[in-house]
N, C-alpha and C. Protein backbone atom coordinates (compact mmCIF):
# COMPACT_ATOMS: atom_id res chain seq x y z
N UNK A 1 109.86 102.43 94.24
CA UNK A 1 109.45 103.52 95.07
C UNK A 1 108.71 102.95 96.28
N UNK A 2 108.90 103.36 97.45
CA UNK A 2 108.29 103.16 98.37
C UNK A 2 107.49 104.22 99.54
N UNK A 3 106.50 103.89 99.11
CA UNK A 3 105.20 104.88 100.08
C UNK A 3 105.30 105.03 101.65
N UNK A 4 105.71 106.08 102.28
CA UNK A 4 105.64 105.72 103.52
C UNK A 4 104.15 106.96 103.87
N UNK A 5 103.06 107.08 104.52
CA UNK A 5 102.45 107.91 105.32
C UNK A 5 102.88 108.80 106.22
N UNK A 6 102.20 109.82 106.37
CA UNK A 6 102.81 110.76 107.54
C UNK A 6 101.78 111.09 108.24
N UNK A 7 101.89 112.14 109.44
CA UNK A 7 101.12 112.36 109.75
C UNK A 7 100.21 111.02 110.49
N UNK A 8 98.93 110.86 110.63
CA UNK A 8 98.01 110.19 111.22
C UNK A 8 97.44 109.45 110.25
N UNK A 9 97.99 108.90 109.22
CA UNK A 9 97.69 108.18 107.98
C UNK A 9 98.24 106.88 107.37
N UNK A 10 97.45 106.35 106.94
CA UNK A 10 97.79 104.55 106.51
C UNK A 10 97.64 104.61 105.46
N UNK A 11 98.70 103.32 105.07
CA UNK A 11 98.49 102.90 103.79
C UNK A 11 97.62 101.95 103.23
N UNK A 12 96.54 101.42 102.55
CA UNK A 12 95.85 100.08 103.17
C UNK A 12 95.85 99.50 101.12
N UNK A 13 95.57 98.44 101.13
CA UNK A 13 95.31 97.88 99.99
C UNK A 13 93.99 97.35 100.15
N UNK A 14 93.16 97.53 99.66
CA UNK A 14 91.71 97.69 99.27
C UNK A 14 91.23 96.13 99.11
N UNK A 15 90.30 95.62 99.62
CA UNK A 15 89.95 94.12 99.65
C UNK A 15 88.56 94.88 98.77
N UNK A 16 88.27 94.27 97.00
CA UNK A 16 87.63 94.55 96.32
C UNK A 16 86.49 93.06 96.81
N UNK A 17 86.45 92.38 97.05
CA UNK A 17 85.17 90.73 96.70
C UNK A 17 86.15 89.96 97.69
N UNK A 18 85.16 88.92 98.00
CA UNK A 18 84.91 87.82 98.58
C UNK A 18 84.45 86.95 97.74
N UNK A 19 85.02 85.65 98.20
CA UNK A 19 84.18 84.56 97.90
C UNK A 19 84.07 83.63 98.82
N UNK A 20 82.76 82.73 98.92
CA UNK A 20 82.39 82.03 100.25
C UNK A 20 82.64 80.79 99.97
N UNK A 21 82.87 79.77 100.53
CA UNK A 21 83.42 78.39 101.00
C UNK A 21 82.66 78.09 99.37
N UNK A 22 81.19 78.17 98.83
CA UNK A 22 80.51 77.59 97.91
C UNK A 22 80.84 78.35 96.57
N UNK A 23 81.71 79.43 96.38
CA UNK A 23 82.12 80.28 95.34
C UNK A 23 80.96 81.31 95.57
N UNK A 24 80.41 81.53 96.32
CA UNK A 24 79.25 83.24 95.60
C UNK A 24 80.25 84.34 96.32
N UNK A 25 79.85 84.87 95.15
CA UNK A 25 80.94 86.50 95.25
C UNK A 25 80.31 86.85 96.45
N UNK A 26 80.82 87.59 97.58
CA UNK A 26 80.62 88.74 98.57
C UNK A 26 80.98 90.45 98.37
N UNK A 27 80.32 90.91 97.99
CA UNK A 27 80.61 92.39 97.78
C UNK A 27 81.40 92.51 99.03
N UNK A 28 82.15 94.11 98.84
CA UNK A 28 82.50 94.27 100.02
C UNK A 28 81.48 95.75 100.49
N UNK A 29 80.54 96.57 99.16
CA UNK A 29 80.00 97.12 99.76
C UNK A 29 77.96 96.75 99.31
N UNK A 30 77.43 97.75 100.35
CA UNK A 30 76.07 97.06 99.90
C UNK A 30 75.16 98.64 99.41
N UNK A 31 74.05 99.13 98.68
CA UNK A 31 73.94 100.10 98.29
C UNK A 31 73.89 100.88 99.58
N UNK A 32 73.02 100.84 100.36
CA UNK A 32 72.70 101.17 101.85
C UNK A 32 73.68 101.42 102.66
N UNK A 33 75.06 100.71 102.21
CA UNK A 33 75.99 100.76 103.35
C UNK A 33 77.48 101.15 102.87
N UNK A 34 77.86 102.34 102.86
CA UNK A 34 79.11 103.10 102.29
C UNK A 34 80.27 102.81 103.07
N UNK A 35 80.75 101.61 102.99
CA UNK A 35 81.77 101.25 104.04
C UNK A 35 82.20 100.26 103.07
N UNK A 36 83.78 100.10 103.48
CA UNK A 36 84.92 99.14 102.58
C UNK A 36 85.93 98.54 103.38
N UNK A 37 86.50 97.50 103.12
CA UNK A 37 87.49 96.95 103.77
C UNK A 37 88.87 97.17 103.16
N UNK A 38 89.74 96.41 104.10
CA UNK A 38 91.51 96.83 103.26
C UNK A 38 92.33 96.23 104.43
N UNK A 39 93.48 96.04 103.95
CA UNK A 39 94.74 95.57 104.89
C UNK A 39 95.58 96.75 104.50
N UNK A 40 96.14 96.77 105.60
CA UNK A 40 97.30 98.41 106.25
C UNK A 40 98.87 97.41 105.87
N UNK A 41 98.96 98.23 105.12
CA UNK A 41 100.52 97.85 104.13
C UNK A 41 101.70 98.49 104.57
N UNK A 42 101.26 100.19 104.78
CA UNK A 42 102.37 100.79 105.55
C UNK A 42 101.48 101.91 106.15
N UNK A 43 102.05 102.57 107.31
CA UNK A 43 101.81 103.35 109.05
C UNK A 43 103.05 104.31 108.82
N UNK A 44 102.84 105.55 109.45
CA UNK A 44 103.20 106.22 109.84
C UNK A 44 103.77 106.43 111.00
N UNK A 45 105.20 107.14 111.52
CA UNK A 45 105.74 106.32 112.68
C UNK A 45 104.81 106.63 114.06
N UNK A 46 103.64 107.58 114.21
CA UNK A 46 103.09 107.49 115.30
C UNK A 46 101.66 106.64 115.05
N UNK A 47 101.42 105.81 114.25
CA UNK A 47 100.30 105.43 114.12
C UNK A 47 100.07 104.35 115.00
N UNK A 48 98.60 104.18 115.57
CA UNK A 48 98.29 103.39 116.27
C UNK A 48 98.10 102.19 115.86
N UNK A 49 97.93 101.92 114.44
CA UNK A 49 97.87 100.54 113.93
C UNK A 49 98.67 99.87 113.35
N UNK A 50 98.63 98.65 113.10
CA UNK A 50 99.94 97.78 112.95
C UNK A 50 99.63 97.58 111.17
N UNK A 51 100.91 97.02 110.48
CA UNK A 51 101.05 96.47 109.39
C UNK A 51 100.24 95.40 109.02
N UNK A 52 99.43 94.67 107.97
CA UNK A 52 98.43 93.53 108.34
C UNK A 52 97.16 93.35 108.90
N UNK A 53 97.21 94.66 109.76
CA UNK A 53 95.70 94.98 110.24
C UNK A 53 94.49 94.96 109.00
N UNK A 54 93.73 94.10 109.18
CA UNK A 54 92.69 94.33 108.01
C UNK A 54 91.36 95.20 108.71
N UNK A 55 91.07 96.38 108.40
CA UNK A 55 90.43 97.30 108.68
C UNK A 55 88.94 97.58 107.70
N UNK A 56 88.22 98.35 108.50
CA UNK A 56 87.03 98.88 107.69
C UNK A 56 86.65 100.19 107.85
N UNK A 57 86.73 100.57 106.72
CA UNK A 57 86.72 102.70 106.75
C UNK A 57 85.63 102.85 105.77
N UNK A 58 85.12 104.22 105.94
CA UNK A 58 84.37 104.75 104.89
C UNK A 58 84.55 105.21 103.74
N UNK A 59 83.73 104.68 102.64
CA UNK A 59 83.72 105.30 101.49
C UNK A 59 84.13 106.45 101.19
N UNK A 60 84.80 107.25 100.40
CA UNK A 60 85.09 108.42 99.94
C UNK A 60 85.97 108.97 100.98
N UNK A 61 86.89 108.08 102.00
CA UNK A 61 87.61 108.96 102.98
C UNK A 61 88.70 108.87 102.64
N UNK A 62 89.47 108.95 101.18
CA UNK A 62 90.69 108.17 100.81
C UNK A 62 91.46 108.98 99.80
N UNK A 63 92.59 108.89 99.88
CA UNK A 63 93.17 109.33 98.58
C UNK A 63 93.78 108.04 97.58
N UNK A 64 93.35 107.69 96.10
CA UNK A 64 93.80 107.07 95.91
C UNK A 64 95.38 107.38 95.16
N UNK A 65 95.97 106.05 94.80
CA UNK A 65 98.05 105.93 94.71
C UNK A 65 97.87 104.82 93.76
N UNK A 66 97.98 104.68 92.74
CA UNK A 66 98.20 103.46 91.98
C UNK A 66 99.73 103.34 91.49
N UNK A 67 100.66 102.42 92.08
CA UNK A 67 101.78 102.26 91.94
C UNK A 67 102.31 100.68 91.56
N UNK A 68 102.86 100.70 90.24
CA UNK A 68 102.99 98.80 89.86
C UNK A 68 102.05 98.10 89.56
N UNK A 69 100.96 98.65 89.03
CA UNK A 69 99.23 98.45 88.95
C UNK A 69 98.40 98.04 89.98
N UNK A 70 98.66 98.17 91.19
CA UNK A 70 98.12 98.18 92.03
C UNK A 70 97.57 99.31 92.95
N UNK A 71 96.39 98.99 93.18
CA UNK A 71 95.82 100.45 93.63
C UNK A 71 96.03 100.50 95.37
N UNK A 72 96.27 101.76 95.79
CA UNK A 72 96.36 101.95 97.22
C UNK A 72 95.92 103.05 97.49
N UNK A 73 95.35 102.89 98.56
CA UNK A 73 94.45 104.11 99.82
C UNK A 73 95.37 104.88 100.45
N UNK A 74 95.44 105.76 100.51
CA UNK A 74 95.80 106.97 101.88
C UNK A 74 94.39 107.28 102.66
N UNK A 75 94.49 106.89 104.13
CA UNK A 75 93.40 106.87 105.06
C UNK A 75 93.80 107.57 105.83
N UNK A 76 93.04 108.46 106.51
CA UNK A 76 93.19 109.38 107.51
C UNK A 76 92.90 108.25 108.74
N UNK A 77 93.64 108.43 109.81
CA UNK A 77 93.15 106.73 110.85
C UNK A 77 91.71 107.28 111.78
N UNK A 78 91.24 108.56 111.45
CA UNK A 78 90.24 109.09 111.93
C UNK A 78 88.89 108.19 111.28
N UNK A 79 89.22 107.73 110.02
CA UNK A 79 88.31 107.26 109.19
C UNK A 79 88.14 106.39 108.91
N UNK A 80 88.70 105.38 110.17
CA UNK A 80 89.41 103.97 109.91
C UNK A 80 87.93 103.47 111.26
N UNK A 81 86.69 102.71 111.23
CA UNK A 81 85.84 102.45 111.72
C UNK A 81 85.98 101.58 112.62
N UNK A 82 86.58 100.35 112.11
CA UNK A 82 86.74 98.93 112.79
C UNK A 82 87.95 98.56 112.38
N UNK A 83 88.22 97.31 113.62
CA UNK A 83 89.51 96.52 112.82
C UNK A 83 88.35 94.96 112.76
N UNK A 84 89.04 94.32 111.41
CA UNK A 84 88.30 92.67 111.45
C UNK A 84 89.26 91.80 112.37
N UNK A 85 88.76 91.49 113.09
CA UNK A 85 89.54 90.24 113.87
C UNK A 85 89.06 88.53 113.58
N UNK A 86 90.23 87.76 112.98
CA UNK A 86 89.43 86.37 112.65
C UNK A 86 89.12 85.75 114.21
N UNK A 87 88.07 85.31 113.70
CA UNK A 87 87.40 84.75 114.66
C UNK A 87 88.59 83.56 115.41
N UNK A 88 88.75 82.86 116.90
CA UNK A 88 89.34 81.76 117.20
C UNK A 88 88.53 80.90 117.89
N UNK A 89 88.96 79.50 117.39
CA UNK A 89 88.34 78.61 117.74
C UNK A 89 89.19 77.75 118.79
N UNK A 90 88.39 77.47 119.87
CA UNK A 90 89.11 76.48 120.49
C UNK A 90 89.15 75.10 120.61
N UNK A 91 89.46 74.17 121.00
CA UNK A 91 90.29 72.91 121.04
C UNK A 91 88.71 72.25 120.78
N UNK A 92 87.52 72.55 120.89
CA UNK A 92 86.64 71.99 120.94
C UNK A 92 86.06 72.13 119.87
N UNK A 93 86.79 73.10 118.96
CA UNK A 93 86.18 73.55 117.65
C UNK A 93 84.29 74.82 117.90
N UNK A 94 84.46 75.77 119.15
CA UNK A 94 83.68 76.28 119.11
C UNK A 94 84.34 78.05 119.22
N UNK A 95 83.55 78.74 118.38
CA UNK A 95 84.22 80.34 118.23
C UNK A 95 84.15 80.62 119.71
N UNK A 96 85.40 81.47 120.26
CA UNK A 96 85.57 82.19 121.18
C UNK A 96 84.61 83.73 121.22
């Protein structure tokens, strides 16, 4: 089966933890701060964001889809906060 969105809505797969160069877990949320991350799996054909986009939306703005045991978001792109952009480094090895 394959999920497509309609409307003004993404599909995203949910980035649950981090871990840092030394192994310590990174939450992705903090009590204070109701916000989550995710990569956009599938778009809707007028959506403004691309496939791969790793994004950050708010808590509770979601419908969840668990399909193949994997869990997936329906996001309204209203509710979609930030996009993460990796940082680039240049030839000198200093962040742009």
């Amino acid at each position: 089966m394959k999920i497509k969105p309609i409307k003004n809505r993404v599909l995203v797969e949910p980035i649950k933890e981090e871990k840092s160069k030394s192994g310590i877990i990174l939450p992705d949320t903090t009590d204070d701060k109701k916000q989550t991350e995710g990569i956009i799996v599938a778009v809707s054909e007028k959506s403004i964001f691309k496939i791969g986009t790793r994004i950050i939306f708010t808590e509770y703005s979601f419908t969840k889809i668990k399909q193949k045991d994997i869990l997936y978001l329906v996001i309204d792109e209203n509710d979609i906060l930030a996009i993460i952009e990796d940082d680039k480094v240049d030839s000198e090895g200093s962040k742009e």
